[in-house]
N, C-alpha and C. Protein backbone atom coordinates (compact mmCIF):
# COMPACT_ATOMS: atom_id res chain seq x y z
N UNK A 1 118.71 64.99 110.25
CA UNK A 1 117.97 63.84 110.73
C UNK A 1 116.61 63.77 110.08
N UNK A 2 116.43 62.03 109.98
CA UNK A 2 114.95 62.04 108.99
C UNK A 2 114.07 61.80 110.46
N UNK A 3 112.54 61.72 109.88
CA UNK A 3 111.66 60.92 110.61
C UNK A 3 111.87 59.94 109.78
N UNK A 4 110.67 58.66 110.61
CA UNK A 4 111.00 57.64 109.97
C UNK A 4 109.69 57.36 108.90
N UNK A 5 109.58 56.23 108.16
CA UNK A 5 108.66 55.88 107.41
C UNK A 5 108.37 54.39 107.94
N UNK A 6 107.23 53.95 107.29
CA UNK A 6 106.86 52.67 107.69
C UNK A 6 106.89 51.62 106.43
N UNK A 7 107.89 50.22 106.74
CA UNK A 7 108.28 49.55 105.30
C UNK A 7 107.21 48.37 105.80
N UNK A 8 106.56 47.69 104.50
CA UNK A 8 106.07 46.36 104.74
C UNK A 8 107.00 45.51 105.04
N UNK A 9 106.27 44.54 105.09
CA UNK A 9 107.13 43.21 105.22
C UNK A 9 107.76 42.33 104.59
N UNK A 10 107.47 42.96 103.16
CA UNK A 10 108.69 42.37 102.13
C UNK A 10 109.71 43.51 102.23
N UNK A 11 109.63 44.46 102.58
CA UNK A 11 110.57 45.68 102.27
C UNK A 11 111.67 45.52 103.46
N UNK A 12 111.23 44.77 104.48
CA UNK A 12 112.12 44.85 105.64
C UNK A 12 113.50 44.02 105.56
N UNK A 13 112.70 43.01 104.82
CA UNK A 13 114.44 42.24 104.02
C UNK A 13 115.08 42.73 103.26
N UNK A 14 114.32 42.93 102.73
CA UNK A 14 115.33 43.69 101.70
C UNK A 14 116.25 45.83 102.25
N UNK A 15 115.97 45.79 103.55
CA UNK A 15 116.04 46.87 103.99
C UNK A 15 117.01 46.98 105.78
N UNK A 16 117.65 46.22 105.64
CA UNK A 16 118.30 45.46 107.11
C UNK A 16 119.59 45.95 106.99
N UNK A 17 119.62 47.43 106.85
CA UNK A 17 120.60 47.84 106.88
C UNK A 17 120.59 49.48 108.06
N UNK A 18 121.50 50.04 107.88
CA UNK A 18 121.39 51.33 108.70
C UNK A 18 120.99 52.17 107.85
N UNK A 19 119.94 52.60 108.01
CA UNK A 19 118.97 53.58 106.87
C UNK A 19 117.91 54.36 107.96
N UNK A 20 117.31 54.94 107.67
CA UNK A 20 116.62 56.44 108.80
C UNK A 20 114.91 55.90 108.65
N UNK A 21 114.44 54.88 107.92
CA UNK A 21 113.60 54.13 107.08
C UNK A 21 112.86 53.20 108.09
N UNK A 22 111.78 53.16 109.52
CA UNK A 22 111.60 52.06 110.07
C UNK A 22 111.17 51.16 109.53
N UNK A 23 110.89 49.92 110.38
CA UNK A 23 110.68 48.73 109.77
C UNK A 23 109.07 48.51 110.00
N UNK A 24 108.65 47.16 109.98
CA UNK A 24 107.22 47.32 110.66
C UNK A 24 107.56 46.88 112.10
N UNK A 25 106.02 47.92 112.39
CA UNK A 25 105.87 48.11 113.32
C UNK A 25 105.82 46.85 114.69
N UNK A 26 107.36 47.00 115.55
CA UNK A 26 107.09 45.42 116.97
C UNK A 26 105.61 45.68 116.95
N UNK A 27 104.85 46.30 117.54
CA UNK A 27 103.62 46.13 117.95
C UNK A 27 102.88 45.28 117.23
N UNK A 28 103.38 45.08 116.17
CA UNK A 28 101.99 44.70 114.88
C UNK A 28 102.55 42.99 114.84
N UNK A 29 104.24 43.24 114.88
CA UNK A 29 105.07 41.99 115.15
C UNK A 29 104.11 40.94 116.27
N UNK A 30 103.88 41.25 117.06
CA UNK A 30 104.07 40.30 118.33
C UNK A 30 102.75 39.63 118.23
N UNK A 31 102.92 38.18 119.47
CA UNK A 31 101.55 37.97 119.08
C UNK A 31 100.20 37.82 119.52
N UNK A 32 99.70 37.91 118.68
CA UNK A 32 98.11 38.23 119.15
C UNK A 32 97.73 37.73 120.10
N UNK A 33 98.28 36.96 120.71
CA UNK A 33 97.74 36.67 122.24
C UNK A 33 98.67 36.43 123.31
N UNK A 34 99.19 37.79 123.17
CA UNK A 34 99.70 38.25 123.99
C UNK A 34 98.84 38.98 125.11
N UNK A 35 99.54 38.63 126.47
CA UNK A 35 98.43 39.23 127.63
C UNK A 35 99.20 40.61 127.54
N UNK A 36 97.87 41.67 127.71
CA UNK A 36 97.84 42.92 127.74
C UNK A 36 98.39 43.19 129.20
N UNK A 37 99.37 44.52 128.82
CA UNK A 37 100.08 45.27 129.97
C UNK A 37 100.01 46.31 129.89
N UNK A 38 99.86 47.37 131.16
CA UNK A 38 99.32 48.64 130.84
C UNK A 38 100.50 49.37 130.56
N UNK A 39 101.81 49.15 130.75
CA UNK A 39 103.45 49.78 130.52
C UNK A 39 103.49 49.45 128.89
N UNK A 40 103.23 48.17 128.68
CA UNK A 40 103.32 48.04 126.87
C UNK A 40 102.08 48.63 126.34
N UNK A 41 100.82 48.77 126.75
CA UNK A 41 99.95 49.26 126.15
C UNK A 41 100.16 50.97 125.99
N UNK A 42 100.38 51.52 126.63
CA UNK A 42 101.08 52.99 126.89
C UNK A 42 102.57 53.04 125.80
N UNK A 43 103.15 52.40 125.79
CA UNK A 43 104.41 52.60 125.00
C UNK A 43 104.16 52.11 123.42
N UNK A 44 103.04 51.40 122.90
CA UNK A 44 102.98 50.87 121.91
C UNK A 44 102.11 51.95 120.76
N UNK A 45 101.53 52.71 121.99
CA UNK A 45 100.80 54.20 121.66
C UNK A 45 101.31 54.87 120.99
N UNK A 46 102.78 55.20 121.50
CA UNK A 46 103.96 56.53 121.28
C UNK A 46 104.90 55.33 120.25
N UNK A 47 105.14 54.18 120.20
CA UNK A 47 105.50 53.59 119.05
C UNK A 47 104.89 53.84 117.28
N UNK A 48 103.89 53.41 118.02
CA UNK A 48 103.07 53.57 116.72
C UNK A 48 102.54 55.12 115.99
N UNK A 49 102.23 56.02 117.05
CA UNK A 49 102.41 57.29 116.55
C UNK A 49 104.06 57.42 115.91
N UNK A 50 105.06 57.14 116.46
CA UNK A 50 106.10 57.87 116.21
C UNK A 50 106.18 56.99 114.46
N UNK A 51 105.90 55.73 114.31
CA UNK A 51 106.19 55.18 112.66
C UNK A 51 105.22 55.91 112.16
N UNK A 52 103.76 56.29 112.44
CA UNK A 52 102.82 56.92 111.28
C UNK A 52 103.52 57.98 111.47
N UNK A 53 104.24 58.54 112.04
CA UNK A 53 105.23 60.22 112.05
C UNK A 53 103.65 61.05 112.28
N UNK A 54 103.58 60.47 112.99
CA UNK A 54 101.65 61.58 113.76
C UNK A 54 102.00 62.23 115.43
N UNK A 55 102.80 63.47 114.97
CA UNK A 55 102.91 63.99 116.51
C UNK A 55 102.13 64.22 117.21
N UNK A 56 100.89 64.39 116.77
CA UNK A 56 99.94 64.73 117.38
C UNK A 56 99.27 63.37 118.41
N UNK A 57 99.43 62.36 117.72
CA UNK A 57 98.61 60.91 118.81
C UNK A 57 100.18 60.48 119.45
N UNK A 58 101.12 61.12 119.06
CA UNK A 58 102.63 61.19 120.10
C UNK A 58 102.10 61.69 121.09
N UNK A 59 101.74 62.67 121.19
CA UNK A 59 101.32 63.88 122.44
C UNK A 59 100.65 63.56 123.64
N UNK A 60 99.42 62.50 122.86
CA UNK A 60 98.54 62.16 123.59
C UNK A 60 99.22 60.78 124.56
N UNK A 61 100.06 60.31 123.95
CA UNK A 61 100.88 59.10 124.73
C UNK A 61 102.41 59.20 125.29
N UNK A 62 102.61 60.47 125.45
CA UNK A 62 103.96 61.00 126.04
C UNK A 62 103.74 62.21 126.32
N UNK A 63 105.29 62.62 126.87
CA UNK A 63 105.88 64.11 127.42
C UNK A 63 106.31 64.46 126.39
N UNK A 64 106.35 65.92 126.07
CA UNK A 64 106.87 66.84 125.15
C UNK A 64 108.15 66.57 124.82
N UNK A 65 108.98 66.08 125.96
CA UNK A 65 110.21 65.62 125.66
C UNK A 65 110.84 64.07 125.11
N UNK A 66 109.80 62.91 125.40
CA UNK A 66 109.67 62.23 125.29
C UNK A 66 109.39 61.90 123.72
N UNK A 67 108.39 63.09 123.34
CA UNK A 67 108.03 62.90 121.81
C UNK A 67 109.04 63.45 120.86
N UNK A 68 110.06 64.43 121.49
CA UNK A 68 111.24 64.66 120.43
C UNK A 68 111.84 63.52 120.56
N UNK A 69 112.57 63.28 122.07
CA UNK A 69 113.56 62.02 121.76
C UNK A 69 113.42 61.15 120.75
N UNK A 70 112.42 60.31 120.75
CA UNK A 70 111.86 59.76 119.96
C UNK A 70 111.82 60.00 118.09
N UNK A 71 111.42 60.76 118.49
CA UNK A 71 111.17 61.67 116.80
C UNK A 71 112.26 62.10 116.08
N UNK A 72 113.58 61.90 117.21
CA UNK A 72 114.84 62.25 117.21
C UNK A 72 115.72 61.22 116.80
N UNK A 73 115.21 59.89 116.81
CA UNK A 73 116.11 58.85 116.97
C UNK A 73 116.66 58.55 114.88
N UNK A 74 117.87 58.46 115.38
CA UNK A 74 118.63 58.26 113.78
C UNK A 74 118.46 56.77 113.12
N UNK A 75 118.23 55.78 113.60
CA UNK A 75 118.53 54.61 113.26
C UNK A 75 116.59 54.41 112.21
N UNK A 76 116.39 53.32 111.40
CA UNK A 76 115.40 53.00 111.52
C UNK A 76 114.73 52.23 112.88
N UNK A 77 113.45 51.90 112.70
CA UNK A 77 112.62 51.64 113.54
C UNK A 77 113.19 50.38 114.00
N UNK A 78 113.74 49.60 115.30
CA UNK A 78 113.71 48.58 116.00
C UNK A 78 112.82 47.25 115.32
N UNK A 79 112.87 46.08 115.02
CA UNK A 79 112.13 45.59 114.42
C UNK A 79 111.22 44.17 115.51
N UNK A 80 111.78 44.10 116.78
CA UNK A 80 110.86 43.35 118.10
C UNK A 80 110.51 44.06 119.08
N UNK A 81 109.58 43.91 119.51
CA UNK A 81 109.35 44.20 120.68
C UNK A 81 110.12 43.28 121.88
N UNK A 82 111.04 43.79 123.03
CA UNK A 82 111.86 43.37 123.61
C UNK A 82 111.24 42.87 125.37
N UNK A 83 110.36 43.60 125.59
CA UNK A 83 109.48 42.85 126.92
C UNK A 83 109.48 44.86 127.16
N UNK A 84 109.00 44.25 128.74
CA UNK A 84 108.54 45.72 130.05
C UNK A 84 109.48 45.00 131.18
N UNK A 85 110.54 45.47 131.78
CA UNK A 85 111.44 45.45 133.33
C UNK A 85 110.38 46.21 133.75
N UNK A 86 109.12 45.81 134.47
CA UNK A 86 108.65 47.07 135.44
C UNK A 86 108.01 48.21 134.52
N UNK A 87 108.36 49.01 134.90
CA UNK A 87 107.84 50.40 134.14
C UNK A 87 108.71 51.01 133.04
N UNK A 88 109.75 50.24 132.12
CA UNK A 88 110.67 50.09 131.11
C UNK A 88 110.47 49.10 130.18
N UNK A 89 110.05 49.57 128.90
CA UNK A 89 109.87 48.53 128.09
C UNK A 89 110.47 49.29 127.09
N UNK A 90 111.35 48.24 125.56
CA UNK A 90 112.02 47.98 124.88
C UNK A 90 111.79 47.39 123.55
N UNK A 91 112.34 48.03 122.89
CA UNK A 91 112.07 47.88 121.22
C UNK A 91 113.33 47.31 120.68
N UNK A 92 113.65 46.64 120.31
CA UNK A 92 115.18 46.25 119.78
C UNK A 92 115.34 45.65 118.25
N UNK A 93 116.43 45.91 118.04
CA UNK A 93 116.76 45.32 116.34
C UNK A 93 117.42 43.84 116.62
N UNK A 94 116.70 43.63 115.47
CA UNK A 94 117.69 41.63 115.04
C UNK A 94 117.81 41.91 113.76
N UNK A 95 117.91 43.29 112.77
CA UNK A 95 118.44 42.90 111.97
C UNK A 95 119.18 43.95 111.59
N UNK A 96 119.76 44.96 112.27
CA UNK A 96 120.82 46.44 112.41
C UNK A 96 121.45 46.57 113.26
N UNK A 97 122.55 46.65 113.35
CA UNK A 97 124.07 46.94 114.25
C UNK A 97 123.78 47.66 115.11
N UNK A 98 123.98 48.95 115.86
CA UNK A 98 123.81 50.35 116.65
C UNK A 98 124.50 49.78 117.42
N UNK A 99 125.30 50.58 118.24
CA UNK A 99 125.62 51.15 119.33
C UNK A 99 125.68 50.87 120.52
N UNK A 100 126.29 50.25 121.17
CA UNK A 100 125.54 50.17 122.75
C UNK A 100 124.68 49.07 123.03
N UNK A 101 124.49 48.47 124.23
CA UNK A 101 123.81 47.17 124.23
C UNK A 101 122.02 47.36 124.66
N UNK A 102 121.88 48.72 124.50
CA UNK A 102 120.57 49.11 124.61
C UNK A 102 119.72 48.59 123.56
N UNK A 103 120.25 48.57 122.04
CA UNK A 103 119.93 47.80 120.75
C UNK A 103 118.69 48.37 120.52
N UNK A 104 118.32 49.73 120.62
CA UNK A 104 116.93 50.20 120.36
C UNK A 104 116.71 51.26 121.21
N UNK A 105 115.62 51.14 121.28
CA UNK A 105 115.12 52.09 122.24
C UNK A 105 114.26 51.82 123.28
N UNK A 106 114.32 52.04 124.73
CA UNK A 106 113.66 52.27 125.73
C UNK A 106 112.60 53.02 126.35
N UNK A 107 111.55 53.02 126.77
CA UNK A 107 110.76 54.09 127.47
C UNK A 107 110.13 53.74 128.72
N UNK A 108 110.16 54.66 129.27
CA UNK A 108 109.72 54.87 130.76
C UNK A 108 108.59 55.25 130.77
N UNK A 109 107.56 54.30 131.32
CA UNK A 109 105.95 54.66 131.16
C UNK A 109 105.83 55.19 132.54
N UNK A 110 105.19 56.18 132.83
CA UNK A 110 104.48 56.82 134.62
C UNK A 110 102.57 56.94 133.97
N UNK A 111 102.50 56.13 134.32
CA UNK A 111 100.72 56.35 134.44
C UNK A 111 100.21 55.88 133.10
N UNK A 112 99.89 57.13 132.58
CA UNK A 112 99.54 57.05 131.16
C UNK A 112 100.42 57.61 129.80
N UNK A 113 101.32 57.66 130.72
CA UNK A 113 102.43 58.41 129.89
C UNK A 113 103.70 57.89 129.72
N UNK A 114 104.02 57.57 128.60
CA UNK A 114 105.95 57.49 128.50
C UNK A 114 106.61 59.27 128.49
N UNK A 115 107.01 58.98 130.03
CA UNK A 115 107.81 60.04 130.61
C UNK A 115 109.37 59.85 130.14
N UNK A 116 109.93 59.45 129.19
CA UNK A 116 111.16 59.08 128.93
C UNK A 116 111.47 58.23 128.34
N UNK A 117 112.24 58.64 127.34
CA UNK A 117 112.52 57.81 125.99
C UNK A 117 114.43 57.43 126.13
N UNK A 118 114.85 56.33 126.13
CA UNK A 118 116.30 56.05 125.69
C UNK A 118 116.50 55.38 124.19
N UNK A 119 117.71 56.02 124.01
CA UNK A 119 118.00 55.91 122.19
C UNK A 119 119.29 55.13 121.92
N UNK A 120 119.70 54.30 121.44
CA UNK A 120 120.84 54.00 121.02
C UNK A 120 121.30 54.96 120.05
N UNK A 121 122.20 56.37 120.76
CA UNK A 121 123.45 56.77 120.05
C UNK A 121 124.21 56.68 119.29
N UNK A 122 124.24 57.55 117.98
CA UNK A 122 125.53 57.70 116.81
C UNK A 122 126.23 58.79 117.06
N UNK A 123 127.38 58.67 117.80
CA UNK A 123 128.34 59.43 118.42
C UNK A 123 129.69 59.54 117.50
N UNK A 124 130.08 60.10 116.84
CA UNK A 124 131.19 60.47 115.88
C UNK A 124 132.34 60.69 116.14
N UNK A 125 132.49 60.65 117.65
CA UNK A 125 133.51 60.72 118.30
C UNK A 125 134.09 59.86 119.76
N UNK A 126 135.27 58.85 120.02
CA UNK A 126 135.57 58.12 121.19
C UNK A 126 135.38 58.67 122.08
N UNK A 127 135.67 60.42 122.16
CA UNK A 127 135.61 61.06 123.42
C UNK A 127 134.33 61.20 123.98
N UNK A 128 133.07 61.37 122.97
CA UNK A 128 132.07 61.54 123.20
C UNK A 128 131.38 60.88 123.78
N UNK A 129 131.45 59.05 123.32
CA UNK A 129 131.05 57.79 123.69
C UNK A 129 131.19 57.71 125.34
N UNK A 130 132.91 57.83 125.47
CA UNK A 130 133.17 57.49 126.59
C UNK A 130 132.76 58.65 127.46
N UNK A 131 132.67 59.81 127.43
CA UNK A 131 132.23 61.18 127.95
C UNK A 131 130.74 60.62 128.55
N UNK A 132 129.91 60.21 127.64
CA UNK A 132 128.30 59.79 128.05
C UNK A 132 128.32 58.88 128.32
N UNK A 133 128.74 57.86 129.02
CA UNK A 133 128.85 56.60 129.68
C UNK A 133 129.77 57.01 130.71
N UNK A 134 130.71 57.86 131.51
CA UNK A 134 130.94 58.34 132.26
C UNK A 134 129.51 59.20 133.23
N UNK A 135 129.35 60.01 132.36
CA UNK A 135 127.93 60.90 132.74
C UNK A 135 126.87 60.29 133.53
N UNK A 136 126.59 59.15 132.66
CA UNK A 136 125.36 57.96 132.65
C UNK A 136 125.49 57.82 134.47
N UNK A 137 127.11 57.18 134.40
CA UNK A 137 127.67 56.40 135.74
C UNK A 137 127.34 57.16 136.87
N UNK A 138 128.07 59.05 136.76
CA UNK A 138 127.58 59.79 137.76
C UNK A 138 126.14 59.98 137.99
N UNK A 139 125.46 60.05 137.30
CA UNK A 139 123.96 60.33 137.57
C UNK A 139 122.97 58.87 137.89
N UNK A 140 124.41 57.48 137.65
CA UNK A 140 123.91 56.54 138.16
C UNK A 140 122.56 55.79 137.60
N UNK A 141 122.15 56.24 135.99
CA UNK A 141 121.63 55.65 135.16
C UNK A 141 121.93 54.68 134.11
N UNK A 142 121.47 53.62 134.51
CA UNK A 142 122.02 52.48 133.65
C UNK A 142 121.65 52.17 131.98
N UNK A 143 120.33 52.82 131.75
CA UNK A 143 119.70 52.84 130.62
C UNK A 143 120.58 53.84 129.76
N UNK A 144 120.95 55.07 130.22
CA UNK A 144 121.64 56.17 129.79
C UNK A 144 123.27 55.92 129.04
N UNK A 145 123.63 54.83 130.06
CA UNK A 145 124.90 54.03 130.01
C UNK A 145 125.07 52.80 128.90
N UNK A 146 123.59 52.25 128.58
CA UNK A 146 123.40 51.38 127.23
C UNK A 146 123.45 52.30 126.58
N UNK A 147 122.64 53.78 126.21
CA UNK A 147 122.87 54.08 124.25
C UNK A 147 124.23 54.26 124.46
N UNK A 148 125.46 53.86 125.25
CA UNK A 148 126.77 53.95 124.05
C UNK A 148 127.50 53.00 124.52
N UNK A 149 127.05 52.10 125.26
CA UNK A 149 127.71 51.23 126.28
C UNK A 149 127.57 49.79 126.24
N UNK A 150 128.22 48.95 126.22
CA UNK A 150 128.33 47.47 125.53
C UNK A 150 127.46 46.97 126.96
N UNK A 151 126.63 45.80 127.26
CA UNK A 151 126.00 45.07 128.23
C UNK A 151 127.22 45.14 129.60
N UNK A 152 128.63 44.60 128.55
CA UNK A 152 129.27 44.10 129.69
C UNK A 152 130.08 45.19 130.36
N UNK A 153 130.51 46.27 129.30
CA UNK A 153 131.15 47.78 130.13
C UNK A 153 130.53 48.67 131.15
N UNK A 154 128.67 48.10 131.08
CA UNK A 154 127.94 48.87 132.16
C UNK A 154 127.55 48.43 133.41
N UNK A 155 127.54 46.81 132.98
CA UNK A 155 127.72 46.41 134.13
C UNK A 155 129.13 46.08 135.19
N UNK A 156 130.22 46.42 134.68
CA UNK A 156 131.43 46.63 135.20
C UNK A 156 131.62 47.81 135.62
N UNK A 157 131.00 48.86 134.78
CA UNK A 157 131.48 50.15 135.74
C UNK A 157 130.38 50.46 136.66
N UNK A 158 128.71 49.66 136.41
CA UNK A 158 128.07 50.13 137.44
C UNK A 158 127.76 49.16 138.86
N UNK A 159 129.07 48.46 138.65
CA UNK A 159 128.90 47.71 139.89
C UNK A 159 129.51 47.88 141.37
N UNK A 160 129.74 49.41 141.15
CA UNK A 160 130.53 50.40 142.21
C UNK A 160 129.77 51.33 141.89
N UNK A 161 129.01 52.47 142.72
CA UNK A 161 128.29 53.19 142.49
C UNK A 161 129.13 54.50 142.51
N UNK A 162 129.07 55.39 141.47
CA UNK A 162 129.81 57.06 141.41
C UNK A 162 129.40 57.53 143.02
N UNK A 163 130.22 58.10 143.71
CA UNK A 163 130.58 58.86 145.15
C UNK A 163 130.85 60.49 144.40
N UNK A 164 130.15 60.76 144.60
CA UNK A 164 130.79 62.49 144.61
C UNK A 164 131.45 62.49 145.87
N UNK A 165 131.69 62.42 146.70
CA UNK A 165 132.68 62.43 147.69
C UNK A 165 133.96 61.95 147.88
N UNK A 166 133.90 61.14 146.73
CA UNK A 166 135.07 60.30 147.11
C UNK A 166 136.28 60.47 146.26
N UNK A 167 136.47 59.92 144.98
CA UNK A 167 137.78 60.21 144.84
C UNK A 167 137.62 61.19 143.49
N UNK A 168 138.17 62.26 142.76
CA UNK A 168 138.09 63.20 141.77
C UNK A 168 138.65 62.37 140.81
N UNK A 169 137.80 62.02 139.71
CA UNK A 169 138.47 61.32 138.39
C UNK A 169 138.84 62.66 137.09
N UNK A 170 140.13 62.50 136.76
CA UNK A 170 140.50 63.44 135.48
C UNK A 170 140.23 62.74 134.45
N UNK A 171 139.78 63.71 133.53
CA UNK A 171 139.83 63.11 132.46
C UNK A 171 141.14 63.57 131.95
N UNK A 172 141.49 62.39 130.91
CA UNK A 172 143.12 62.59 130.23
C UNK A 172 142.89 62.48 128.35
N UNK A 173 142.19 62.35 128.28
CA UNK A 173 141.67 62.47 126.37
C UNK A 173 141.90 60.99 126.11
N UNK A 174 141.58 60.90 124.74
CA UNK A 174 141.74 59.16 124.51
C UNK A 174 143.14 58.81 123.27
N UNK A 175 143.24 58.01 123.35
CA UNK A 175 144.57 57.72 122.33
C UNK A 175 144.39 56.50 121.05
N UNK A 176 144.78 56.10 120.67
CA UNK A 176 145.09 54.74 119.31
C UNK A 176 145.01 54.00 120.39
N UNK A 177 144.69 53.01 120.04
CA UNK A 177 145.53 51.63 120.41
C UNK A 177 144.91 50.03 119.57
N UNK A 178 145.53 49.12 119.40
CA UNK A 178 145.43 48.36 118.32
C UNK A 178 143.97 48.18 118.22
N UNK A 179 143.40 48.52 118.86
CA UNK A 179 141.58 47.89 118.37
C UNK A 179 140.53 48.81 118.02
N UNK A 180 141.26 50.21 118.58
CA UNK A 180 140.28 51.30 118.72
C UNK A 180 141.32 52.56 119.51
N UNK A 181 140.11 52.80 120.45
CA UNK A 181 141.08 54.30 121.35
C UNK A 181 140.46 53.45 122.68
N UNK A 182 141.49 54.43 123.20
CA UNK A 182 141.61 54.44 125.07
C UNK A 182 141.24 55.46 125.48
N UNK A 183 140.22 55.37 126.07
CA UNK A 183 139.80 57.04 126.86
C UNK A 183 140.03 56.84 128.33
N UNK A 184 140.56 57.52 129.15
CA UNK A 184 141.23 57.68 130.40
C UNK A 184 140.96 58.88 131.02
N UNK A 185 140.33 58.12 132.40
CA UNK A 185 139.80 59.10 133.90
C UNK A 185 141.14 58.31 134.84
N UNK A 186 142.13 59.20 135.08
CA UNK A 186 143.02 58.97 136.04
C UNK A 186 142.31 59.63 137.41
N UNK A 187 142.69 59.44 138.65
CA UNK A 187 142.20 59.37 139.82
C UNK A 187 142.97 58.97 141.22
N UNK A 188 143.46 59.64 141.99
CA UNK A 188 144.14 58.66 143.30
C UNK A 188 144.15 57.44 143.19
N UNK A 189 145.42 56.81 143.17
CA UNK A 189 145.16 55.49 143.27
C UNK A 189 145.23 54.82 141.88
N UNK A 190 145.05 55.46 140.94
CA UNK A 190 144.89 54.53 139.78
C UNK A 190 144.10 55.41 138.59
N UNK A 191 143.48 54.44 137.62
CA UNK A 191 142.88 54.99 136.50
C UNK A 191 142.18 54.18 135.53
N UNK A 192 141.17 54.64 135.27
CA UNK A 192 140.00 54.01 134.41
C UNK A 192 140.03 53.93 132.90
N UNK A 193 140.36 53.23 131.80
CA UNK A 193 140.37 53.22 130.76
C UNK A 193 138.76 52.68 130.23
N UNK A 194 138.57 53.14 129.15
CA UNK A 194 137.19 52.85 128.37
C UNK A 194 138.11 52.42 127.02
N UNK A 195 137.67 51.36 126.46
CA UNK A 195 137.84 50.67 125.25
C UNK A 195 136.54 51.14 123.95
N UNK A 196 137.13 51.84 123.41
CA UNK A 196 136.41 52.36 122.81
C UNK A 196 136.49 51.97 121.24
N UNK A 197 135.12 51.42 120.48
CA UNK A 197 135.42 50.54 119.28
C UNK A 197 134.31 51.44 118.26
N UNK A 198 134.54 51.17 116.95
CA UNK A 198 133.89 51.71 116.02
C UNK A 198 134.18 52.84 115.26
N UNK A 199 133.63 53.74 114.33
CA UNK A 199 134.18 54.66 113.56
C UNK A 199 133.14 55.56 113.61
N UNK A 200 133.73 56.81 112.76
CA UNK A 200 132.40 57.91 112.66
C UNK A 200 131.65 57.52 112.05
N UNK A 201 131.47 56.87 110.96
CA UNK A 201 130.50 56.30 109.97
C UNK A 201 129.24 55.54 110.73
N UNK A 202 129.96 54.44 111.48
CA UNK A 202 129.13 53.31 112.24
C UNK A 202 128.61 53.93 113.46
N UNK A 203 129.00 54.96 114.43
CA UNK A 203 128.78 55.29 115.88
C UNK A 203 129.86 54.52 116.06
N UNK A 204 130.46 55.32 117.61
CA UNK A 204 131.25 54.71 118.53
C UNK A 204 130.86 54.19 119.61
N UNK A 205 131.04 53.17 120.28
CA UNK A 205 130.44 52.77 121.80
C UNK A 205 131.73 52.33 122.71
N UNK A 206 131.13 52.24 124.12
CA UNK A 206 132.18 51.91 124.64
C UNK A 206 132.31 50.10 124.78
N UNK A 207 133.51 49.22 124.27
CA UNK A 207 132.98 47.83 124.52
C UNK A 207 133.44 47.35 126.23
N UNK A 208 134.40 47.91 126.57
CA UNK A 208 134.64 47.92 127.32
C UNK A 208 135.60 48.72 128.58
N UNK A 209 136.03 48.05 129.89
CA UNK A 209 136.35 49.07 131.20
C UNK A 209 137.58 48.17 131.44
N UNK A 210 138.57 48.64 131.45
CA UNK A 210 139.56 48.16 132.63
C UNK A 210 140.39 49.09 133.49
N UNK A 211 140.91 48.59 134.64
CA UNK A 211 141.46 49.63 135.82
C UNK A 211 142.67 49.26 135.92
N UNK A 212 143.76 50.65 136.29
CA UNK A 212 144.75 50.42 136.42
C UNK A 212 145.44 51.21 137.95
N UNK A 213 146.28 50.36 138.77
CA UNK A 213 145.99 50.85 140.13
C UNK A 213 147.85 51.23 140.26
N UNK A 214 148.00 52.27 140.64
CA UNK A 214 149.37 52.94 140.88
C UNK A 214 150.54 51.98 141.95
């Protein structure tokens, strides 16, 4: 894995592909009169450190963990700034494919700090995809459930909340099928398929959920 670099703005057209290479910087994107928010002002911190690749003014605007995630992420740099839900604000691409309907990356600002970074995922494997969008579901994180998870597969599986009490889902491995693979959590009663699309090259995500009842 690279860090990233920072391309001008002729370089970004010519550069709209999946490359490890960010783009310029949303922050610099947006516009100037824009009303200041203290969730985007905090996240635009740890943005902009993470394109100058300066861990050090990372540090000062995140968690230790927060500044790997980040520093971690495979894709180039997101090229808009996507808004703040609250204390979640979003970086997203309009001009690179990834993964999952997260389309970038996420962070979780607490105070003065982005306490938590989400990544859109390059997963090399169906099992894996659907494995972490299962995970996401039990721990009942929806952000977790975008890096591999299509808009509409997360909001279908998270519109029933995971019960540890309730019914034991198996996993059964995933198979072919004409569009992609099938990954399957059988369970009392029935069984959960994940539609799983893409290749090792591109990342895999899940596009979608359907149920099948005994």
């Amino acid at each position: 894995m690279s860090t990233p670099l920072v391309l001008g703005g002729a370089a970004l057209a010519a550069a709209a592909t999946l490359t490890l290479a960010p783009a310029v910087p949303a922050s610099a994107s947006a516009s100037p009169a824009r009303v200041a928010s203290a969730p985007r002002d905090v996240a635009d911190k740890l943005f902009d450190a993470w394109l100058a690749r300066d861990r050090t003014a990372a540090a000062r605007a995140a968690t230790p963990a927060a500044v790997n995630a980040i520093f971690g992420y495979v894709y180039r740099a997101p090229d808009r700034f996507g808004g703040c839900s609250g204390a979640v604000c979003r970086y997203v691409h309009t001009s690179v494919r990834v993964p999952g309907g997260l389309d970038g990356i996420a962070m979780v600002v607490t105070g003065s700090k982005v306490t938590k970074v989400y990544l859109s995922r390059h997963l090399v494997k169906p099992s894996a995809a659907a494995g972490h969008l299962f995970a996401a579901w039990k721990r009942n994180d929806r952000y977790a459930g975008l890096e591999v998870g299509s808009t509409a597969a997360v909001n279908k599986l998270f519109r029933v909340k995971y019960d540890p009490r309730g019914v034991t889902h198996h996993f059964q491995g995933c198979g072919k099928e004409p569009k992609g693979y099938s990954c399957a959590w059988s369970y009392e009663g029935g069984a959960m398929l994940m539609h799983v699309r893409g290749s090792a090259s591109a990342g895999f995500e899940v596009g979608s959920i359907t149920y099948l009842a005994d």
